[in-house]
Protein backbone atom coordinates (compact mmCIF):
# COMPACT_ATOMS: atom_id res chain seq x y z
CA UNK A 1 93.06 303.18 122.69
CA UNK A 2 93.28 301.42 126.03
CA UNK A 3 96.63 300.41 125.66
CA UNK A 4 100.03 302.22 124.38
CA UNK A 5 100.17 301.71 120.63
CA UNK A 6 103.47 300.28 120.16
CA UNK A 7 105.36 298.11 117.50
CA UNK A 8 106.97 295.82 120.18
CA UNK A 9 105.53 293.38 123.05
CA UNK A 10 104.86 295.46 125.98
CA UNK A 11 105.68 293.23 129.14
CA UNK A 12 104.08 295.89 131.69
CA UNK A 13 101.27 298.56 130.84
CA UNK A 14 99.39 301.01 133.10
CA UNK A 15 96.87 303.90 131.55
CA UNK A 16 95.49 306.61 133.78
CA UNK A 17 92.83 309.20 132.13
CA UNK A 18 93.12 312.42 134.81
CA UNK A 19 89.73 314.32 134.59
CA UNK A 20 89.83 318.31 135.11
CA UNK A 21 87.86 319.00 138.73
CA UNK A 22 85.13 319.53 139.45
CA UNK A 23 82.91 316.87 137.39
CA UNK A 24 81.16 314.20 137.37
CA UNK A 25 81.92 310.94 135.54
CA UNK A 26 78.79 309.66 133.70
CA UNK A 27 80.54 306.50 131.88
CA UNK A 28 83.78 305.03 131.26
CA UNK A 29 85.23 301.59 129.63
CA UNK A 30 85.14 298.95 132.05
CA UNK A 31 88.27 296.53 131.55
CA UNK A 32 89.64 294.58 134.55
CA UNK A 33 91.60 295.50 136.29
CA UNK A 34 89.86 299.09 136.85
CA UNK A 35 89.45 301.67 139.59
CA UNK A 36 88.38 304.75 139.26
CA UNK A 37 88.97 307.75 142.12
CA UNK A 38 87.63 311.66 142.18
CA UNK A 39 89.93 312.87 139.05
CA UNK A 40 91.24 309.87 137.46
CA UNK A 41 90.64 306.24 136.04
CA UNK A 42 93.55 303.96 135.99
CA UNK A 43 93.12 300.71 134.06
CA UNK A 44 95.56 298.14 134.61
CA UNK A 45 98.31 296.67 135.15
CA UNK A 46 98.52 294.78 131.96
CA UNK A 47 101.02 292.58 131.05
CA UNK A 48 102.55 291.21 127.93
CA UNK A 49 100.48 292.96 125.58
CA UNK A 50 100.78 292.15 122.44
CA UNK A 51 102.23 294.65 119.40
CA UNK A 52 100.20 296.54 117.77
CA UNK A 53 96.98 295.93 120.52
CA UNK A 54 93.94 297.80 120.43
CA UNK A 55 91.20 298.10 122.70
CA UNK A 56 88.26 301.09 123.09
CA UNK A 57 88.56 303.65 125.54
CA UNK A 58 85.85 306.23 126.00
CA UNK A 59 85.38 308.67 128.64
CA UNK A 60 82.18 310.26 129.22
CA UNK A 61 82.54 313.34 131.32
CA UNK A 62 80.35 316.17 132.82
CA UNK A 63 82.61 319.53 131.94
CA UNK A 64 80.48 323.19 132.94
CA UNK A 65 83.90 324.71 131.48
CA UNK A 66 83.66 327.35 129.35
CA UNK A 67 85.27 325.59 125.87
CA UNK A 68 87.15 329.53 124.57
CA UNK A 69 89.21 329.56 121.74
CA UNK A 70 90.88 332.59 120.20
CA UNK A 71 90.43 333.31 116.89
CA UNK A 72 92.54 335.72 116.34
CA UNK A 73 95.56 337.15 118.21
CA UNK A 74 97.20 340.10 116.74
CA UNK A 75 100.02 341.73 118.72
CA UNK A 76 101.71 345.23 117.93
CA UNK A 77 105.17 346.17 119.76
CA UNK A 78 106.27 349.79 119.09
CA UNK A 79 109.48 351.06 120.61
CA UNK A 80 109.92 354.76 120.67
CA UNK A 81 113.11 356.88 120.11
CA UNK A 82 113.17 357.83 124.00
CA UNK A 83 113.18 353.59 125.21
CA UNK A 84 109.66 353.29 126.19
CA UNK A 85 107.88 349.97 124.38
CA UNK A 86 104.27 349.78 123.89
CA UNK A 87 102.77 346.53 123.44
CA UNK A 88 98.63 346.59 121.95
CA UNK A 89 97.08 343.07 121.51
CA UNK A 90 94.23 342.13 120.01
CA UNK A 91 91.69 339.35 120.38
CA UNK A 92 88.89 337.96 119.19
CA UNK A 93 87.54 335.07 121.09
CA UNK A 94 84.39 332.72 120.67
CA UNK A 95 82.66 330.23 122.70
CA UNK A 96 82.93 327.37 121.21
CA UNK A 97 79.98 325.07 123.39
CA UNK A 98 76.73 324.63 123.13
CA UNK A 99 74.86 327.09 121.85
CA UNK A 100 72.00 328.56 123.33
CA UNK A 101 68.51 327.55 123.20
CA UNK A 102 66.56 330.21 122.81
CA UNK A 103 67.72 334.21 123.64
CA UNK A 104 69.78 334.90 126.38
CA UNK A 105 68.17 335.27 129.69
CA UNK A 106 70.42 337.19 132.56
CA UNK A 107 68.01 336.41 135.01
CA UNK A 108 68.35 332.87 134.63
CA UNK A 109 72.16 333.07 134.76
CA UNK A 110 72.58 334.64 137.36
CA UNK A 111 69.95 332.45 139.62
CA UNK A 112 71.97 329.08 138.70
CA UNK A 113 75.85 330.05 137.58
CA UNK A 114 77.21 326.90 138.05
CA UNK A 115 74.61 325.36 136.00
CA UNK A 116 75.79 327.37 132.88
CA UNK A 117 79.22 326.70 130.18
CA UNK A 118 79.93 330.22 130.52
CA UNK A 119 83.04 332.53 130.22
CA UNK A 120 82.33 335.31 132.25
CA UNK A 121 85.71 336.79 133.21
CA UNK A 122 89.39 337.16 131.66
CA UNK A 123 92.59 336.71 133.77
CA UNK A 124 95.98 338.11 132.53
CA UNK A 125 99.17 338.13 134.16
CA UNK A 126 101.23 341.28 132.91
CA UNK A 127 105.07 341.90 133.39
CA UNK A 128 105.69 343.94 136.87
CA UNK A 129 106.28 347.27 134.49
CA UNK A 130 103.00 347.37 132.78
CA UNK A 131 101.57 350.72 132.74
CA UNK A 132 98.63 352.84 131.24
CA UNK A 133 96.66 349.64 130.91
CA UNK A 134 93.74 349.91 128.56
CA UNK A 135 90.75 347.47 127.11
CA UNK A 136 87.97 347.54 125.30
CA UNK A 137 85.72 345.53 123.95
CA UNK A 138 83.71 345.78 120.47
CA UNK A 139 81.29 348.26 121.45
CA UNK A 140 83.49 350.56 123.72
CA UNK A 141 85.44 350.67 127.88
CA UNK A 142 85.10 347.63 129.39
CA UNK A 143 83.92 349.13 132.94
CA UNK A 144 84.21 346.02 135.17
CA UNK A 145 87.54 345.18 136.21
CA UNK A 146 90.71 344.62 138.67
CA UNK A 147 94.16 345.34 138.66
CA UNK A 148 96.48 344.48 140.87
CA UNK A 149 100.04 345.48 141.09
CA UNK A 150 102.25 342.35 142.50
CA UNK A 151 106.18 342.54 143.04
CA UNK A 152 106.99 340.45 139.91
CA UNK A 153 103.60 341.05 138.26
CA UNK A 154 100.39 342.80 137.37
CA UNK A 155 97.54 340.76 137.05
CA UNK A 156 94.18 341.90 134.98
CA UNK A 157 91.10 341.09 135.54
CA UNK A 158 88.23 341.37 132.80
CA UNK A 159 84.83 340.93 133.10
CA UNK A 160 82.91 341.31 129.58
CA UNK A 161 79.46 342.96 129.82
CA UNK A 162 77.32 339.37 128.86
CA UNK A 163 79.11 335.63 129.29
CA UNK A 164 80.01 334.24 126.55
């Protein structure tokens, strides 16, 4: 909805859609007054809109993101006798974009990467005391990776074998 759905006259009404960078606006509602700049859209000022006033918005925007979601997050906290705390999480995670037409070809990928909706790499931020830091994926070691020790962090860097 263009306008904020309210139960009362609104006397004063501005609406500004922010768009993640980088991307590329294909189309967007056109309702005067509009103007549109690199990450946003702002339509408006209205005023004295009416209650209850609808009007379509739609958005259509280029987005090369990688659209992850985690399926499953199991964490596991065990605190020993002598103070030390172990903390194991587990994840599964899935691409949920466009699938692929076809097998995947690494070529390819790697000749256009900013062409591609791919997740290729996982970023953590640990607390500064993290220690003995492990990972794995399904199949065995992850091999490619950085960490790096910060003075109020660690931050982890994983790069799984294919994109996903």
């Amino acid at each position: 909805n263009l306008y904020f759905y309210s139960p009362y006259k609104t006397k004063s009404l501005t609406t500004i859609v922010n768009l993640p960078p980088p991307g590329k606006t294909e189309s967007f509602t056109r309702k005067d007054p509009t103007s549109q700049s690199d990450n946003s859209i702002t339509y408006g000022p209205y005023t004295n809109v009416e209650a209850f006033s609808e009007s379509e918005l739609s958005v259509h925007y280029e987005n090369n993101k990688a659209p992850i979601t985690v399926t499953d997050l199991l964490r596991v906290i065990e605190i020993s006798h002598w103070g030390n705390i172990a903390v194991e999480e587990t994840l599964n995670i899935v691409h949920d974009g466009a699938k692929l037409k076809g097998t995947f070809s690494r070529h390819d990928y790697q000749r256009a990467q900013e062409t591609f909706a791919a997740f290729n790499e996982f970023h953590m931020i640990l607390p500064a005391l993290a220690r003995d830091i492990y990972y794995r994926d399904d199949i065995g070691n992850i091999s490619t990776s950085n960490v790096w020790e910060q003075s109020d962090s660690v931050d982890l860097t994983i790069r799984p074998r294919f994109p996903l």
